[in-house]
Structures are given as structure tokens and as C-alpha cells.
N, C-alpha and C. Protein backbone atom coordinates (compact mmCIF):
# COMPACT_ATOMS: atom_id res chain seq x y z
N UNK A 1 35.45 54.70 -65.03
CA UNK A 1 34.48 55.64 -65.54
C UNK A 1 33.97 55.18 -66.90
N UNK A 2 33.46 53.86 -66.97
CA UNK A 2 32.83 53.24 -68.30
C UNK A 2 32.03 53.82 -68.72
N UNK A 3 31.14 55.05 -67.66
CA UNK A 3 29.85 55.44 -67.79
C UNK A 3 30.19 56.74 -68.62
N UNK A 4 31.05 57.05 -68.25
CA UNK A 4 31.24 58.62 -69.07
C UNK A 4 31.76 58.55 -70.64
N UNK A 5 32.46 57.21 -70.43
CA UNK A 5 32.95 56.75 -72.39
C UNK A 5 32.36 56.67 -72.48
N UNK A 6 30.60 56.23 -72.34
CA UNK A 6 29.48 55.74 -73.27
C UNK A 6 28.76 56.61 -73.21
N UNK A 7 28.84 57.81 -72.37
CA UNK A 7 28.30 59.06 -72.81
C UNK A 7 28.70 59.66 -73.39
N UNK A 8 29.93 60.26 -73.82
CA UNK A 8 30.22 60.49 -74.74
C UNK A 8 30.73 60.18 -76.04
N UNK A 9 30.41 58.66 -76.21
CA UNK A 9 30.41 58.28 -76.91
C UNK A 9 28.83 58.21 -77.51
N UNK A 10 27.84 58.23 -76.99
CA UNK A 10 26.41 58.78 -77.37
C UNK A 10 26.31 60.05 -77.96
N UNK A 11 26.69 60.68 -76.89
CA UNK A 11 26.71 62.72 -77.16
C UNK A 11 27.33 62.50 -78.47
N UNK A 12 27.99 61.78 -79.15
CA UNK A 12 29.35 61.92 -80.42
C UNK A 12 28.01 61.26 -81.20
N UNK A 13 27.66 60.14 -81.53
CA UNK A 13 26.74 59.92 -82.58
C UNK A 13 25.01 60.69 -82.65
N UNK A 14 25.02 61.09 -81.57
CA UNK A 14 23.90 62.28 -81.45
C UNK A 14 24.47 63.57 -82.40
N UNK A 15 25.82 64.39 -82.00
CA UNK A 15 25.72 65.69 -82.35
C UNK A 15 26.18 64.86 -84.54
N UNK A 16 26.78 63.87 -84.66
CA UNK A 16 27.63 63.10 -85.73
C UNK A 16 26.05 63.75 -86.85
N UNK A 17 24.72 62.81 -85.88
CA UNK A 17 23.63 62.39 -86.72
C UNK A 17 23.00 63.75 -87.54
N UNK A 18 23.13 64.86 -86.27
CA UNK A 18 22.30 65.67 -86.65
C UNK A 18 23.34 66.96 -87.36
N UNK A 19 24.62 66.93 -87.51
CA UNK A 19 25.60 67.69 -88.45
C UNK A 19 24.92 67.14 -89.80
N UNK A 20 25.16 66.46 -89.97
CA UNK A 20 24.24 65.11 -91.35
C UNK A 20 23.22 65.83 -91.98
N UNK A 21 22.22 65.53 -90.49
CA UNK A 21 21.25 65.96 -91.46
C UNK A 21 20.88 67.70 -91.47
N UNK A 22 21.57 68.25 -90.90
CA UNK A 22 21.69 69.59 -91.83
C UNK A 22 22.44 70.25 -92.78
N UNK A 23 23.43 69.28 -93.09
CA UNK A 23 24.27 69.35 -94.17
C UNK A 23 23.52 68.66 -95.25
N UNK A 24 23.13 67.21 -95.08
CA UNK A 24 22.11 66.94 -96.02
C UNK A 24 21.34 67.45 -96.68
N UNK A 25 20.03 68.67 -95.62
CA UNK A 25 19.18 69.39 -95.72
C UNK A 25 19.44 70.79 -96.85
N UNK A 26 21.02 71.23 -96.36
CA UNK A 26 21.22 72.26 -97.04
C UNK A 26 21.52 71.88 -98.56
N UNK A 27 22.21 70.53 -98.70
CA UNK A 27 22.63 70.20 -99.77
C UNK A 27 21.37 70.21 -100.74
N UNK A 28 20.65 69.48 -100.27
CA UNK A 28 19.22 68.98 -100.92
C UNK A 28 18.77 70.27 -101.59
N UNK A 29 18.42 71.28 -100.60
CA UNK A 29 17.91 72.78 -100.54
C UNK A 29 18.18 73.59 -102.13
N UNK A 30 19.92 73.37 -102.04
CA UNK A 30 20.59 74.04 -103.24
C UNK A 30 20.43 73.22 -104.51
N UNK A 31 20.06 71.94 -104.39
CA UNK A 31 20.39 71.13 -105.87
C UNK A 31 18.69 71.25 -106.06
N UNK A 32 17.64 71.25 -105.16
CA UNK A 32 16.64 71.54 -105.80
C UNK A 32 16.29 73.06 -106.27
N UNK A 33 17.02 73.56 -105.99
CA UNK A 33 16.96 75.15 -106.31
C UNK A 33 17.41 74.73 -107.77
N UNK A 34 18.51 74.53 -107.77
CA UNK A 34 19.13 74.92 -109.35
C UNK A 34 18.56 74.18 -110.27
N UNK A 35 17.33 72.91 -109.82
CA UNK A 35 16.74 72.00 -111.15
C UNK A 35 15.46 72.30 -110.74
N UNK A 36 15.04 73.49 -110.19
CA UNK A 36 13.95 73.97 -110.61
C UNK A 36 12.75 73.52 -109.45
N UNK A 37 13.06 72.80 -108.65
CA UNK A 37 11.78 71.68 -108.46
C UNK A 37 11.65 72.07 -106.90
N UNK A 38 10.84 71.65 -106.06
CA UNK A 38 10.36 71.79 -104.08
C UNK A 38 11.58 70.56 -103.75
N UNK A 39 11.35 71.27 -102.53
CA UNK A 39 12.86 70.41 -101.73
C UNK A 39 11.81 68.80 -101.72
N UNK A 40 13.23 67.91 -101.29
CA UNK A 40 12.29 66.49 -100.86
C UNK A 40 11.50 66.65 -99.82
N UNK A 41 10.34 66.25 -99.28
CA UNK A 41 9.78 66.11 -97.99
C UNK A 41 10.70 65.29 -97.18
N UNK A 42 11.28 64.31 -97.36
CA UNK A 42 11.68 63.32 -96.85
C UNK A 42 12.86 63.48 -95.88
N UNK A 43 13.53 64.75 -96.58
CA UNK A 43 14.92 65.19 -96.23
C UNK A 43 14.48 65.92 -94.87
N UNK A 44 13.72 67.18 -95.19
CA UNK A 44 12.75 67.73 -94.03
C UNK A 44 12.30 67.24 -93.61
N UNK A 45 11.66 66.42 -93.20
CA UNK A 45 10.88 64.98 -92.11
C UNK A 45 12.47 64.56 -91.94
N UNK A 46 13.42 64.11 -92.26
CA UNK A 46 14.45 63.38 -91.61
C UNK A 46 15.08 64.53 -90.72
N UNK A 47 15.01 65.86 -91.26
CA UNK A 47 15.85 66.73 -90.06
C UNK A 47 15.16 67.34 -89.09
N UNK A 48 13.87 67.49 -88.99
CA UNK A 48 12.77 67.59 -87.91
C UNK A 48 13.04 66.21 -86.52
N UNK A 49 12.74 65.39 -87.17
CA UNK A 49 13.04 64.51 -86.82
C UNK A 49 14.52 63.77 -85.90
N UNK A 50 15.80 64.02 -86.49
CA UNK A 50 17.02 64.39 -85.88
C UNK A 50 16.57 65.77 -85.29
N UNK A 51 16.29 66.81 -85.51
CA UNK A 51 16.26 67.78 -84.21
C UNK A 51 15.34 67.51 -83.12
N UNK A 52 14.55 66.96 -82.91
CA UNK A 52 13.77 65.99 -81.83
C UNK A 52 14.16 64.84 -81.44
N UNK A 53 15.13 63.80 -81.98
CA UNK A 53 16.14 63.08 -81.42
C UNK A 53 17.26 63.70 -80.65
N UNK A 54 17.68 64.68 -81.28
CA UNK A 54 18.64 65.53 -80.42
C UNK A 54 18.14 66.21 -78.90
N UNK A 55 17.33 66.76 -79.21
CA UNK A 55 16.43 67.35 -77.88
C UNK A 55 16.11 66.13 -76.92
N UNK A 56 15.99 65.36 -77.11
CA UNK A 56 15.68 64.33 -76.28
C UNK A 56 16.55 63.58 -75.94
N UNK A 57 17.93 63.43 -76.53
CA UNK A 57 19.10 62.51 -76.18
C UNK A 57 19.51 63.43 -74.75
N UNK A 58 20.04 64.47 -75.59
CA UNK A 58 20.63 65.81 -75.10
C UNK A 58 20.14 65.58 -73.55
N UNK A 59 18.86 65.59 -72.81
CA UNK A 59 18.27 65.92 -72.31
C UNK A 59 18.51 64.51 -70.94
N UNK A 60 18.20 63.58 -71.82
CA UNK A 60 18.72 62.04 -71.31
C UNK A 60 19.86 61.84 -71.34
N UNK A 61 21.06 62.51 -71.92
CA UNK A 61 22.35 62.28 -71.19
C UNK A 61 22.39 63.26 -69.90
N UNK A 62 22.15 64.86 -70.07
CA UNK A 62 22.52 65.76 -69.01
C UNK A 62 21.82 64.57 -67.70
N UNK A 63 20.50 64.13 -67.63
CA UNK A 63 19.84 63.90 -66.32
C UNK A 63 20.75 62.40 -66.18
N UNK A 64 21.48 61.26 -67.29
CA UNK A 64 22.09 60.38 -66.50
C UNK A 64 23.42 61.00 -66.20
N UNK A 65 24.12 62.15 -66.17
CA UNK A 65 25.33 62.31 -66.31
C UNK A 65 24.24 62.90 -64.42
N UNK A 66 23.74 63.78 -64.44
CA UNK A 66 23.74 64.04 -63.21
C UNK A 66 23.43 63.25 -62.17
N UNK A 67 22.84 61.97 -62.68
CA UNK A 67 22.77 60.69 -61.89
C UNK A 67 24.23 60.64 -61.54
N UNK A 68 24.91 60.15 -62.32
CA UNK A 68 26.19 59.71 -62.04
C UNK A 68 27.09 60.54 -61.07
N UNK A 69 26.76 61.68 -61.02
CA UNK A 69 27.22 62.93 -60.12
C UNK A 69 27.04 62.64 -58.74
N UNK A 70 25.53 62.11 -58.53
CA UNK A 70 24.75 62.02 -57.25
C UNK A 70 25.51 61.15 -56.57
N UNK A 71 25.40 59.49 -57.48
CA UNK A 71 25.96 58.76 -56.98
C UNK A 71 27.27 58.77 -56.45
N UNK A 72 28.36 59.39 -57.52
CA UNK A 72 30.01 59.85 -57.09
C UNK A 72 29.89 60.23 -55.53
N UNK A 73 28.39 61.46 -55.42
CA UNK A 73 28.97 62.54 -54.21
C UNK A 73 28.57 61.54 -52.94
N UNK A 74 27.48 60.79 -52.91
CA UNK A 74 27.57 59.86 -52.08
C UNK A 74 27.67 58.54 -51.87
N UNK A 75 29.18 58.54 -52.34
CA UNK A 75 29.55 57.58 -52.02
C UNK A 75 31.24 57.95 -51.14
């Protein structure tokens, strides 16, 4: 089952990336609060961004994991 370690070993740097960048996001959020100033754009473009990588991994593991299903049942 090589196929399922490397799925979840995907699913693991998928959910890894996007913990990140909302911890990032929040961090950013609070330190520009307290020095006064607008959040970075950059930070927000990076977690938009991971949440649309996520949606789309997410989406491309469930349909190869159900490949892999198909194949199991007939065989």
C-alpha cells in the first residue's frame, strides 16, 4: 500500500502548510495591530492562496484515493 503512505503523506504537508499560514496570518494580524500599521498584503495573498491549494489537493487526493478503491474492488 505505497499509495496510501504517499497520500497521506501529502494530506500531512497539505493540512502542515495551511496550519502555517493561519497561524502566520493571525500572528501578523496582532503585531500589526499593536504598531499601529494595515496587515501585510503578502501574508493575506499567501493564505488565500494556501486555502485554494488546500481545496484543490483535498479534492485530488479524495478522487485518487477513490481510484485506488475502484481498482482494490476489481481486482
Amino acid at each position: 500500500m505505497k499509495t496510501m503512505t504517499v497520500l497521506y503523506i501529502i494530506a500531512g504537508v497539505i493540512i502542515l502548510n495551511l496550519l502555517l499560514s493561519v497561524v502566520f496570518f493571525i500572528l501578523e494580524g496582532k503585531i500589526a495591530k499593536q504598531e499601529g500599521r494595515k496587515r501585510d498584503p503578502k501574508i493575506t495573498t499567501w493564505l488565500c492562496a494556501s486555502l485554494v491549494f488546500f481545496m484543490i489537493a483535498v479534492g485530488l487526493v479524495v478522487l485518487l484515493y477513490l481510484l485506488v478503491a475502484a481498482f482494490m474492488a476489481s481486482m
